[in-house]
Structures are given as structure tokens and as C-alpha cells.
PDB file of N, CA and C in Angstrom:
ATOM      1  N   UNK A   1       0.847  -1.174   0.000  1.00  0.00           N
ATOM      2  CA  UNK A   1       0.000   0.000   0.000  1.00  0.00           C
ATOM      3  C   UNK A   1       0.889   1.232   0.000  1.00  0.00           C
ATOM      4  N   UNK A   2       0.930   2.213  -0.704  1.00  0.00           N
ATOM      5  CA  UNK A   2       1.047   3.232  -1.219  1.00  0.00           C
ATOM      6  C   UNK A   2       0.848   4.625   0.240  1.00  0.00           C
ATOM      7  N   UNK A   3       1.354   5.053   0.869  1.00  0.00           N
ATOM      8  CA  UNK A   3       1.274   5.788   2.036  1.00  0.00           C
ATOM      9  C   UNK A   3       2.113   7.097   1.741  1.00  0.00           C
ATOM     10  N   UNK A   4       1.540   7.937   2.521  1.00  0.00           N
ATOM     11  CA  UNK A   4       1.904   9.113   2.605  1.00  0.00           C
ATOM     12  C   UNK A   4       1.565  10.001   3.846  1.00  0.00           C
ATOM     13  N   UNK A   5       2.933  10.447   4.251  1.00  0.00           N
ATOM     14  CA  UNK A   5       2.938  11.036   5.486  1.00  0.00           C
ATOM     15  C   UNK A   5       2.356  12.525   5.708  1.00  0.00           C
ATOM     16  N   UNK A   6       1.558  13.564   6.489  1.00  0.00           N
ATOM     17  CA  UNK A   6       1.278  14.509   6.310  1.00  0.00           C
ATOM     18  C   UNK A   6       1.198  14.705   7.495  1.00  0.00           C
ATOM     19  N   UNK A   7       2.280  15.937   7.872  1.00  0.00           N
ATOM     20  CA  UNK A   7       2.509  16.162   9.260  1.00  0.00           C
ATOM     21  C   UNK A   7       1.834  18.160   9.318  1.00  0.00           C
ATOM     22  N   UNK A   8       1.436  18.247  10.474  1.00  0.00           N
ATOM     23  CA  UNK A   8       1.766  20.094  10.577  1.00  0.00           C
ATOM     24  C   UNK A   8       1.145  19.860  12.023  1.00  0.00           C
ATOM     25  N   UNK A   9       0.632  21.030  12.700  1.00  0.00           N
ATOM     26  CA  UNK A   9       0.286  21.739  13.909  1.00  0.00           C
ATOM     27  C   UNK A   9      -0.881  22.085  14.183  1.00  0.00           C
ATOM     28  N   UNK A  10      -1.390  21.781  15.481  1.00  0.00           N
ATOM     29  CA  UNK A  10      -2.499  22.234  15.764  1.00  0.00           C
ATOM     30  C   UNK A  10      -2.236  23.075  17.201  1.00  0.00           C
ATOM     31  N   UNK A  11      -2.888  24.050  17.027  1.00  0.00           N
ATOM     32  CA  UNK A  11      -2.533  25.390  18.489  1.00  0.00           C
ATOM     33  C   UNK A  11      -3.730  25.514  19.083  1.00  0.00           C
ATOM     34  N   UNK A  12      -4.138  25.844  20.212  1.00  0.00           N
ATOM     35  CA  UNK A  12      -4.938  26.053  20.609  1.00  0.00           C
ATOM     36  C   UNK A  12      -4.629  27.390  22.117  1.00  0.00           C
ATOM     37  N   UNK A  13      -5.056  28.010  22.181  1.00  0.00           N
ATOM     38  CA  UNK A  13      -5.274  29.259  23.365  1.00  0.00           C
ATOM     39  C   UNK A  13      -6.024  28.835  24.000  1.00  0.00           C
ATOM     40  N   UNK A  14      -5.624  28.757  25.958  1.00  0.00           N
ATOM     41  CA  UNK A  14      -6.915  28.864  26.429  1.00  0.00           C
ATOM     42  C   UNK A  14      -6.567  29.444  28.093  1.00  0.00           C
ATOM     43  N   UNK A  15      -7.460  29.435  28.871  1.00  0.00           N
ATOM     44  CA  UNK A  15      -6.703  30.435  30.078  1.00  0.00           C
ATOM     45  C   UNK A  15      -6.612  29.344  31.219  1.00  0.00           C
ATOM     46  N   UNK A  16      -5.533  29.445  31.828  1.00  0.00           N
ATOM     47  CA  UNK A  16      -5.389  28.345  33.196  1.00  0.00           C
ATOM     48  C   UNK A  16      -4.986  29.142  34.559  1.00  0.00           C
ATOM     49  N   UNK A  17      -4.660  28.255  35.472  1.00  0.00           N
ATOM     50  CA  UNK A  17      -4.228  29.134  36.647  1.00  0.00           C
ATOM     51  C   UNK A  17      -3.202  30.155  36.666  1.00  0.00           C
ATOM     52  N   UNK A  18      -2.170  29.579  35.945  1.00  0.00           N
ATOM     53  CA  UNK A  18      -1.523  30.941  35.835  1.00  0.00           C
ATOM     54  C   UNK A  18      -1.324  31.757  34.608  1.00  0.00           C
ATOM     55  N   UNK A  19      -2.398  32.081  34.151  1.00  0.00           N
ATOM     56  CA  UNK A  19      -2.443  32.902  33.014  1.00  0.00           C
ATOM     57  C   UNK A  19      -2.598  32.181  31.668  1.00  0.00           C
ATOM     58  N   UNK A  20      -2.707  32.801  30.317  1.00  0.00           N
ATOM     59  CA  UNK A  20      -3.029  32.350  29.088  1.00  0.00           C
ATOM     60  C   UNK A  20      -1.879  31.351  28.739  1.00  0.00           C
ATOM     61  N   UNK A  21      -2.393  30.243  28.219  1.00  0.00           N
ATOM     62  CA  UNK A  21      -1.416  29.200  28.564  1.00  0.00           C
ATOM     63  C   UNK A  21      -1.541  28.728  26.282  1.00  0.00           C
ATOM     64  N   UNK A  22      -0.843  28.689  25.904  1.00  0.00           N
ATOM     65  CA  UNK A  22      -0.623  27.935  24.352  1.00  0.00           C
ATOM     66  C   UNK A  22       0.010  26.859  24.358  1.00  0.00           C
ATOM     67  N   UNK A  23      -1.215  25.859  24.130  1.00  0.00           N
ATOM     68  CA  UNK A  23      -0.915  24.938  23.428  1.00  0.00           C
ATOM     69  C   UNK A  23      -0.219  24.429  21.910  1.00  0.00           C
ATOM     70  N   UNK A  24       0.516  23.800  21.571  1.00  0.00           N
ATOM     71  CA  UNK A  24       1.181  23.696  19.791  1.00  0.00           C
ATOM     72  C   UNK A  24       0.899  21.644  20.168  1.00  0.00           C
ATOM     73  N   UNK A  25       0.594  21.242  19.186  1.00  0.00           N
ATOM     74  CA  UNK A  25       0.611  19.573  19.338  1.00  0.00           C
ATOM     75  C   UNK A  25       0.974  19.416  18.099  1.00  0.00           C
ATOM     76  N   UNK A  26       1.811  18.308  17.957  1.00  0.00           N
ATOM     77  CA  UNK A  26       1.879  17.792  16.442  1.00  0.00           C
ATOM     78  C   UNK A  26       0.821  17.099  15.958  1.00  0.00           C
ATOM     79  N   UNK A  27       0.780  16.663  14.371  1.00  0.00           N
ATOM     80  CA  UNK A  27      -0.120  16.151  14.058  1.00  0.00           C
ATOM     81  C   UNK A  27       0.538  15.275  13.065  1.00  0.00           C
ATOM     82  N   UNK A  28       0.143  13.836  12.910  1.00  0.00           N
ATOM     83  CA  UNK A  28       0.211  13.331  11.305  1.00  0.00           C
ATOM     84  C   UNK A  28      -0.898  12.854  10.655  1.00  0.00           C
ATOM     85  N   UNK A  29      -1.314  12.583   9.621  1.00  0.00           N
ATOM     86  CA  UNK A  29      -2.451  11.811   8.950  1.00  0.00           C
ATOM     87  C   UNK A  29      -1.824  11.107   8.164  1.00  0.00           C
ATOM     88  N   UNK A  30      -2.013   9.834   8.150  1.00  0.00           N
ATOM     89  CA  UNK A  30      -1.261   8.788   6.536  1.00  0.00           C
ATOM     90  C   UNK A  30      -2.302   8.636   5.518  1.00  0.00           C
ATOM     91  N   UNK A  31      -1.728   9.311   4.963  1.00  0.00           N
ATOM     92  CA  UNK A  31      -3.155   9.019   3.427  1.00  0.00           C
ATOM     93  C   UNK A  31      -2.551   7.862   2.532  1.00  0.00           C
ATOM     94  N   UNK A  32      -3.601   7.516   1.858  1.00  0.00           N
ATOM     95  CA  UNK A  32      -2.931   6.543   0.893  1.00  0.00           C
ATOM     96  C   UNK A  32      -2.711   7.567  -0.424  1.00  0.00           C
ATOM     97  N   UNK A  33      -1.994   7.010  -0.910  1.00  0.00           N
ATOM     98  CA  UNK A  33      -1.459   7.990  -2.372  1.00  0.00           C
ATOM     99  C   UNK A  33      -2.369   7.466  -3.806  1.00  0.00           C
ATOM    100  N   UNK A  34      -2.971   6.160  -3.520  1.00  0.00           N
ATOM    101  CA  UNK A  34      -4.344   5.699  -4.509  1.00  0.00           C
ATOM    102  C   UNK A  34      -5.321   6.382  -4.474  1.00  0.00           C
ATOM    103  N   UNK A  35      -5.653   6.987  -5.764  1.00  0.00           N
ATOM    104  CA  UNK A  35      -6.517   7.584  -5.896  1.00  0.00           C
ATOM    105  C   UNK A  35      -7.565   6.955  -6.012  1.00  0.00           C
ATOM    106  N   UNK A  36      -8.869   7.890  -5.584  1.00  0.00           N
ATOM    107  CA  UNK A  36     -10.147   7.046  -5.255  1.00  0.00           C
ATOM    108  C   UNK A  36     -10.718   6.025  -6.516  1.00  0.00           C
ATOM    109  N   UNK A  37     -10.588   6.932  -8.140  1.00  0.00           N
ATOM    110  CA  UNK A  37     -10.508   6.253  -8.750  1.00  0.00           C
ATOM    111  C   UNK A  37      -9.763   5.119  -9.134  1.00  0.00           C
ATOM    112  N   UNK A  38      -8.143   5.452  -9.020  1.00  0.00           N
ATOM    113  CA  UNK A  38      -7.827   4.158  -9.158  1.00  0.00           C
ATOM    114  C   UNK A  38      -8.324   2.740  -8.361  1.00  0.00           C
ATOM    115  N   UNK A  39      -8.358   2.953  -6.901  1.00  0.00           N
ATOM    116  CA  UNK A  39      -9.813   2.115  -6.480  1.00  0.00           C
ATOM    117  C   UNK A  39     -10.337   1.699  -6.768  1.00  0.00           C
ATOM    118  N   UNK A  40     -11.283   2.655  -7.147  1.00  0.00           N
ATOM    119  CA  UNK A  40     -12.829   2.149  -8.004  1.00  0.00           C
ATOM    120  C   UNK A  40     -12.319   1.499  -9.478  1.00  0.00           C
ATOM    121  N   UNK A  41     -11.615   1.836 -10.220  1.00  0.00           N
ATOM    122  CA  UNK A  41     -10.948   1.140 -11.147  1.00  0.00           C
ATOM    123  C   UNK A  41     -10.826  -0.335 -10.898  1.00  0.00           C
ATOM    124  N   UNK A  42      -9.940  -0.178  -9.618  1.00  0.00           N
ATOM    125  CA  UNK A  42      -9.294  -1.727  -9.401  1.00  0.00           C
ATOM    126  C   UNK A  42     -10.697  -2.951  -8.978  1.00  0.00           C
ATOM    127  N   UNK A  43     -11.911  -2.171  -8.002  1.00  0.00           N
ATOM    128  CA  UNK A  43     -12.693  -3.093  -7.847  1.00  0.00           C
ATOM    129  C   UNK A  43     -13.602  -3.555  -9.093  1.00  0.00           C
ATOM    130  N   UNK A  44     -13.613  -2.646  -9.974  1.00  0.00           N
ATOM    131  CA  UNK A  44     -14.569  -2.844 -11.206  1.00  0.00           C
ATOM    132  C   UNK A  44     -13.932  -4.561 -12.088  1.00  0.00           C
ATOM    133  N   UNK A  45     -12.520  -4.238 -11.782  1.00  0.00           N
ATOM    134  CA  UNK A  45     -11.721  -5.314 -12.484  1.00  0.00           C
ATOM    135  C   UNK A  45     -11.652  -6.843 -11.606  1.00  0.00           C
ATOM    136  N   UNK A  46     -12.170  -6.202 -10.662  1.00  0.00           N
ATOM    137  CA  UNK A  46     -11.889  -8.129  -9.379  1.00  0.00           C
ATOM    138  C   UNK A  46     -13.364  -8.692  -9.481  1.00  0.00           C
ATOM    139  N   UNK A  47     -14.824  -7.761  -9.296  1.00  0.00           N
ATOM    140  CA  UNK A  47     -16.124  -7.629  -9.484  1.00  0.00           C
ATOM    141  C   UNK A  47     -16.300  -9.318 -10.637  1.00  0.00           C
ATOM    142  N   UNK A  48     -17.387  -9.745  -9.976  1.00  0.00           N
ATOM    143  CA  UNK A  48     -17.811 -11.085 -10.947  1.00  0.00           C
ATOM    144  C   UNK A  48     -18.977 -10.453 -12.088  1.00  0.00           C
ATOM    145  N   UNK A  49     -19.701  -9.242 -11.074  1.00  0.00           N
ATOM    146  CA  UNK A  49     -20.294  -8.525 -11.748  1.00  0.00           C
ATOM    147  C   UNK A  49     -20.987  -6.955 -11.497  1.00  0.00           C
ATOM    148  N   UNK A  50     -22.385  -6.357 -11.683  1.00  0.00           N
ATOM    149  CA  UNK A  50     -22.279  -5.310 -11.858  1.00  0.00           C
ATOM    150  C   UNK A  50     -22.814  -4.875 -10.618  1.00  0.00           C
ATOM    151  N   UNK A  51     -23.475  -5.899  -9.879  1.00  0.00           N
ATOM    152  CA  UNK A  51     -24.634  -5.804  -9.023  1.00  0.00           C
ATOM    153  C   UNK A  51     -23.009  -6.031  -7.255  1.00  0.00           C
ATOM    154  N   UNK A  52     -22.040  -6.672  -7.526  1.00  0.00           N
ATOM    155  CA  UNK A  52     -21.022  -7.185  -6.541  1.00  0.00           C
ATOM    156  C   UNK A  52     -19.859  -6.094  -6.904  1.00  0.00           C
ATOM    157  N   UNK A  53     -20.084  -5.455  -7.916  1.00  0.00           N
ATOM    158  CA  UNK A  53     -18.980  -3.974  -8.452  1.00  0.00           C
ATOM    159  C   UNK A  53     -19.370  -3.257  -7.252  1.00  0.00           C
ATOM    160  N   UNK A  54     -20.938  -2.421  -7.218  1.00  0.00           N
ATOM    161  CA  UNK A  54     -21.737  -1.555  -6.697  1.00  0.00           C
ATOM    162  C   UNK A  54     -21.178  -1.978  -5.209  1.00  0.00           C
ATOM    163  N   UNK A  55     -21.822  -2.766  -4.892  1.00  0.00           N
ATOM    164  CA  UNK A  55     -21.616  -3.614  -3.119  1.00  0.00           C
ATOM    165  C   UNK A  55     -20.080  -2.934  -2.241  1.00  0.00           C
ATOM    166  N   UNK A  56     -19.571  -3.285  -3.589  1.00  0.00           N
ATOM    167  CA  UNK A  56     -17.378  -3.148  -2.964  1.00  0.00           C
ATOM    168  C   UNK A  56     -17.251  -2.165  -3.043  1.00  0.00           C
ATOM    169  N   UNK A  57     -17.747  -1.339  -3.911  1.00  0.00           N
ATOM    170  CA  UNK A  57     -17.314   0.271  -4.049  1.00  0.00           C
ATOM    171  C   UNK A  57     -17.992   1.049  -2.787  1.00  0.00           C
ATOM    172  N   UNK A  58     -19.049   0.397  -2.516  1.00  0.00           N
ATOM    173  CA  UNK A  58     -19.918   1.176  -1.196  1.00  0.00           C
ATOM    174  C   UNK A  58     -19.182   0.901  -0.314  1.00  0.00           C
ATOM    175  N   UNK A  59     -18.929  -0.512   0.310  1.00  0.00           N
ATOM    176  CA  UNK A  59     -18.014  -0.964   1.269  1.00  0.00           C
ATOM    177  C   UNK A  59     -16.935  -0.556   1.390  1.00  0.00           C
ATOM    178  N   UNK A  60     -16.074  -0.049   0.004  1.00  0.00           N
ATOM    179  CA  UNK A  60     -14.918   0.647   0.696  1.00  0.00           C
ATOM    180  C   UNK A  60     -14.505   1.707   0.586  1.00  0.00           C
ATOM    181  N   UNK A  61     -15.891   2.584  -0.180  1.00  0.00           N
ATOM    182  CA  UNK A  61     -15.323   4.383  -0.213  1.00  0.00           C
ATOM    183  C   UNK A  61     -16.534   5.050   0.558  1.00  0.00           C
ATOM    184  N   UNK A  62     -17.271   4.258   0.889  1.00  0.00           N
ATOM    185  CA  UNK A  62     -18.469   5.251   2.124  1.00  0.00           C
ATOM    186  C   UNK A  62     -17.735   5.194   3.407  1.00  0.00           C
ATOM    187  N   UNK A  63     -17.869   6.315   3.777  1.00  0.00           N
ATOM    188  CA  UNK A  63     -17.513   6.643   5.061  1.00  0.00           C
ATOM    189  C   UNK A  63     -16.011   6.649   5.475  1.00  0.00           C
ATOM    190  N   UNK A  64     -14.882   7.159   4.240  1.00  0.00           N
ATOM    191  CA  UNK A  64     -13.723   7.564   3.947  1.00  0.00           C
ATOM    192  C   UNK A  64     -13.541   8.703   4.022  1.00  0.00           C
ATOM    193  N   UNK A  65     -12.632   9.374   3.824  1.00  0.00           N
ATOM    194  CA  UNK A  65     -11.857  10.407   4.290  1.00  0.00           C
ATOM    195  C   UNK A  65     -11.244  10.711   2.442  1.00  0.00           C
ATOM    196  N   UNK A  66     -11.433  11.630   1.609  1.00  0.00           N
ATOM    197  CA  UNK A  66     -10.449  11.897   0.661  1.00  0.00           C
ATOM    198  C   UNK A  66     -10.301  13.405   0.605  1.00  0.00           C
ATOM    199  N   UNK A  67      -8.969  13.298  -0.768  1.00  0.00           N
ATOM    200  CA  UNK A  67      -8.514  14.876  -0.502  1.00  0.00           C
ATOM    201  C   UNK A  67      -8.818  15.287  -2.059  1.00  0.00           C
ATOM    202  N   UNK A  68      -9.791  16.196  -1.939  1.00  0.00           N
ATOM    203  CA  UNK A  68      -9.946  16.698  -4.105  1.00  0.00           C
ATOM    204  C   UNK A  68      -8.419  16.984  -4.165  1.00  0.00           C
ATOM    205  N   UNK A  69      -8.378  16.830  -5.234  1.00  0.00           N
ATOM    206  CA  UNK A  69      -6.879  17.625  -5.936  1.00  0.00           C
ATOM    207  C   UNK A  69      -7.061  18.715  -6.850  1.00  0.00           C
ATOM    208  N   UNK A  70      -8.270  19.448  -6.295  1.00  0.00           N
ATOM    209  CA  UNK A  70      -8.554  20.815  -6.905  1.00  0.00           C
ATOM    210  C   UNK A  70      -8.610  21.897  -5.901  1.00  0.00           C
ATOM    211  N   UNK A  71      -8.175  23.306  -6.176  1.00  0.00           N
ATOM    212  CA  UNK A  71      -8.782  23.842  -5.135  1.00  0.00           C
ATOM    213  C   UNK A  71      -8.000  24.493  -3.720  1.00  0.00           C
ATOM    214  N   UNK A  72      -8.130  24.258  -2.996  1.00  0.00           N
ATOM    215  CA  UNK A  72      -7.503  23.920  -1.465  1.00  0.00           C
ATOM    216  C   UNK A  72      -7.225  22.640  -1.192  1.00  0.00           C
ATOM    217  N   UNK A  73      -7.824  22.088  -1.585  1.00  0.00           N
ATOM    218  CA  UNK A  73      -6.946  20.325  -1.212  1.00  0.00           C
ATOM    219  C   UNK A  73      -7.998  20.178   0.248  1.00  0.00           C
ATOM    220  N   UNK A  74      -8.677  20.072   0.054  1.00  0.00           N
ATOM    221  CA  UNK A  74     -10.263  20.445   1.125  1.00  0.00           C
ATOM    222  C   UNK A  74     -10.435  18.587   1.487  1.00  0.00           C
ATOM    223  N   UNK A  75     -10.695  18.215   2.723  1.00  0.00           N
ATOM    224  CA  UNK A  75     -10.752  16.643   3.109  1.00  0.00           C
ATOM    225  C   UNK A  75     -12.414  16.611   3.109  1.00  0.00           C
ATOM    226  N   UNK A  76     -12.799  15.589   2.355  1.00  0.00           N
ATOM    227  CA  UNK A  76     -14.165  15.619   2.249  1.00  0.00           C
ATOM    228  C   UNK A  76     -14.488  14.244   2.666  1.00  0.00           C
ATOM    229  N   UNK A  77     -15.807  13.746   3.536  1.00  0.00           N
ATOM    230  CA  UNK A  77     -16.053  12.323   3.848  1.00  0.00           C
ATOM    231  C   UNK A  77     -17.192  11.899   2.807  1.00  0.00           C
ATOM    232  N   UNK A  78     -16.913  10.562   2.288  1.00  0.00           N
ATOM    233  CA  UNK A  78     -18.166  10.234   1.215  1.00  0.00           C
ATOM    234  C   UNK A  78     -19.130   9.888   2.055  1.00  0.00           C
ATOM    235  N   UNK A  79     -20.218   9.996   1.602  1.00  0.00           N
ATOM    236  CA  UNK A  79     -21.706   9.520   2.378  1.00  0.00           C
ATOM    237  C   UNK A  79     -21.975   8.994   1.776  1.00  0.00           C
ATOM    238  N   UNK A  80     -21.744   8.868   0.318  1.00  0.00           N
ATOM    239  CA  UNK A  80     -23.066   7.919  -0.257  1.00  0.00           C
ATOM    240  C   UNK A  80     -22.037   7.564  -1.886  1.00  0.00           C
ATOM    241  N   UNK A  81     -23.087   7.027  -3.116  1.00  0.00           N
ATOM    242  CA  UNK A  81     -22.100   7.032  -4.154  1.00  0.00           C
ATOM    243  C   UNK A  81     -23.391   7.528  -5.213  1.00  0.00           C
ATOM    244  N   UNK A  82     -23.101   7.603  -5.796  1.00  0.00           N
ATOM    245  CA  UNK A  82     -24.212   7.818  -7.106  1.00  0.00           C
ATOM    246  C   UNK A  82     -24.265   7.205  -8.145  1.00  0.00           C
ATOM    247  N   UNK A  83     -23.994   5.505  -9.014  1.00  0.00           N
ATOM    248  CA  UNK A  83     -24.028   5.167 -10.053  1.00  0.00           C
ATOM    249  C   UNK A  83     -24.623   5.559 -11.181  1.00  0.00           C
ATOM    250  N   UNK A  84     -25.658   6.471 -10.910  1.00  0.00           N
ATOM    251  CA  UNK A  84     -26.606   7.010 -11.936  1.00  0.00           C
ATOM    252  C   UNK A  84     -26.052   8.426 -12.508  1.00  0.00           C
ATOM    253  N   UNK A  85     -24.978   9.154 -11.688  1.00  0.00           N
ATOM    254  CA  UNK A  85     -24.565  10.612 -12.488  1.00  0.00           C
ATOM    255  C   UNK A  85     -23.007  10.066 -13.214  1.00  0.00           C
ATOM    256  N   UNK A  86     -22.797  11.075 -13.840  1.00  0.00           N
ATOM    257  CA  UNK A  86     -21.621  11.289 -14.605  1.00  0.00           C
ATOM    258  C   UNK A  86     -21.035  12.426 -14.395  1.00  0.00           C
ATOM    259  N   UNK A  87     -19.706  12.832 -14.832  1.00  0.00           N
ATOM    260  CA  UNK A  87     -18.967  13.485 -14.498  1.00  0.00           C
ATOM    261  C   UNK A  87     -19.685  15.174 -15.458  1.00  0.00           C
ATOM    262  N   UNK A  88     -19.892  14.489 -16.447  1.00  0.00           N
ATOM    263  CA  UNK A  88     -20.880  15.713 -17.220  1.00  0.00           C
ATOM    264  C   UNK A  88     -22.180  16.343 -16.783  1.00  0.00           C
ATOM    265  N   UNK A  89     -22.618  15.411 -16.259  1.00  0.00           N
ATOM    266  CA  UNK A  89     -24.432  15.513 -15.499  1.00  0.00           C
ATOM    267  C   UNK A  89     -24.506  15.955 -14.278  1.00  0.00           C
ATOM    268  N   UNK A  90     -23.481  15.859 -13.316  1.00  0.00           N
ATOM    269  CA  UNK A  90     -23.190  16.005 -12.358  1.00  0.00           C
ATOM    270  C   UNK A  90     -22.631  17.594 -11.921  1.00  0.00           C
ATOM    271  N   UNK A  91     -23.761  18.307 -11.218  1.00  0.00           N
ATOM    272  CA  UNK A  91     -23.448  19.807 -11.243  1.00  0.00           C
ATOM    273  C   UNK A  91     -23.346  20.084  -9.433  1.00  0.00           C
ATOM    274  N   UNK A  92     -22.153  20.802  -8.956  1.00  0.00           N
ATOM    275  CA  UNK A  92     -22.205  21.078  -7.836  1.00  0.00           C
ATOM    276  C   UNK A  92     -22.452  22.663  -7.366  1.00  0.00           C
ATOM    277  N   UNK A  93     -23.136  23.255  -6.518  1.00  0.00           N
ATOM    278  CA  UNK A  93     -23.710  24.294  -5.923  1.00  0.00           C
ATOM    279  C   UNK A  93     -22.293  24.622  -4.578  1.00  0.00           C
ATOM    280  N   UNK A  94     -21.364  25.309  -5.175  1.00  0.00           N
ATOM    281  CA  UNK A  94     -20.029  26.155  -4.504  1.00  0.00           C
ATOM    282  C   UNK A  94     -19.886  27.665  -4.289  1.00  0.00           C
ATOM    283  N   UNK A  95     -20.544  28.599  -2.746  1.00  0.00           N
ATOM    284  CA  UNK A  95     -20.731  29.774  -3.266  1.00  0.00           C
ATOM    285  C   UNK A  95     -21.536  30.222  -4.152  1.00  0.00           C
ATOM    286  N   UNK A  96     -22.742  29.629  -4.033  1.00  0.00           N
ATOM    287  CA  UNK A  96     -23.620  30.198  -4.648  1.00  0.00           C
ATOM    288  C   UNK A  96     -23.642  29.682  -6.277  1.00  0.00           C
ATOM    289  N   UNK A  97     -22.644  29.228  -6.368  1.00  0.00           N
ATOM    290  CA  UNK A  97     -22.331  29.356  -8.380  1.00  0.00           C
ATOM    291  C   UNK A  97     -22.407  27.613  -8.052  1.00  0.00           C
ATOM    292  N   UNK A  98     -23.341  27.303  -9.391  1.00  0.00           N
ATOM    293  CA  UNK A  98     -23.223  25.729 -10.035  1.00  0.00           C
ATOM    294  C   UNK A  98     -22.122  25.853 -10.592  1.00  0.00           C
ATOM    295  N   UNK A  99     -21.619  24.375 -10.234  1.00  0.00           N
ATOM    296  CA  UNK A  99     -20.375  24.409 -11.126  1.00  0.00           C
ATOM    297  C   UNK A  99     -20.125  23.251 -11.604  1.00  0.00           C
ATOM    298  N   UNK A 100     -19.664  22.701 -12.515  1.00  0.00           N
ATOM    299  CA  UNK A 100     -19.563  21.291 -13.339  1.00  0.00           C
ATOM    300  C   UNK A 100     -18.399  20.564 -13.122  1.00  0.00           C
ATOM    301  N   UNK A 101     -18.149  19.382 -12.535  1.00  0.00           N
ATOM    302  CA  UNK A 101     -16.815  18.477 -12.598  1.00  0.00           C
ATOM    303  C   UNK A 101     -16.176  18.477 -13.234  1.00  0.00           C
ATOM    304  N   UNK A 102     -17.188  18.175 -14.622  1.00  0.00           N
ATOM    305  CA  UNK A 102     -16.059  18.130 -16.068  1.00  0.00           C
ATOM    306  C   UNK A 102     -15.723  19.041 -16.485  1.00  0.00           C
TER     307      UNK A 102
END
């Protein structure tokens, strides 16, 4: 498996007995470096079929953690999947403005 280290800081302010006290903690997260599609790629190819494709892809990208590679690099959790949209059909509401994947 494919890993990747991602370290930085988390601070926090808060007041104690003797005065305003700062906290700094480290942090890491290990992401995998597979992209979600390649994933979904790879289960489409092990799948006996279309109905056991659907099943594996739910089982192992609901309720994940990924990072767009657009943008801010923003960590988003999947809830659900959609077999029925496409990357063309598929319009997202960002700030007010629809905006298209593709």
C-alpha cells in the first residue's frame, strides 16, 4: 500500500491558573497515495459482476476520508455514491455558483 505522510500543527489558546497558557501539538495523517478512482478502477476489475462492483465500491469508499486535488486540497467524507450521475451531469452548488466536474 502506497502511504503518505502529512505532518503540521495544531494550536490552541486557552486560560489556566496561571495565566493564558498555548498549546502547539503535532499532528500526522497517513493518506494513501491511490486515488479514489484508481480504487474504483481496481474493484470494477476483481467484481464477478455489476450488481457485486456496486456492493465493494460502497463498502470501501463510504464513510472515507479523501482529498480533491482541486482547489484547497479540502478533506471531504463520502456519504453515499451515485451510479446514476456522470462526471458531465453532475453539477455542484459552490458559493452560490453551479459548477460542473467536467
Amino acid at each position: 500500500m502506497r502511504l503518505q505522510v502529512l505532518h503540521g500543527y495544531k494550536a490552541s489558546v486557552f486560560m489556566s491558573e496561571s495565566g493564558v497558557t498555548v498549546a502547539v501539538d503535532t499532528l500526522f495523517r497517513f493518506m494513501s497515495t491511490i486515488t479514489c478512482l484508481d480504487k474504483i478502477n481496481d474493484l470494477k476489475r476483481h467484481a464477478r459482476d455489476d450488481g457485486q462492483f456496486k456492493k465493494l465500491v460502497e463498502d470501501e469508499v463510504v464513510g472515507s476520508s479523501i482529498i480533491a486535488d482541486w482547489g484547497n486540497k479540502r478533506t471531504y467524507k463520502v456519504s453515499g455514491v451515485d451510479f446514476n450521475s456522470n462526471p458531465v451531469s453532475k453539477k455542484f452548488v459552490y458559493n452560490n455558483v453551479e459548477i460542473s466536474v467536467a
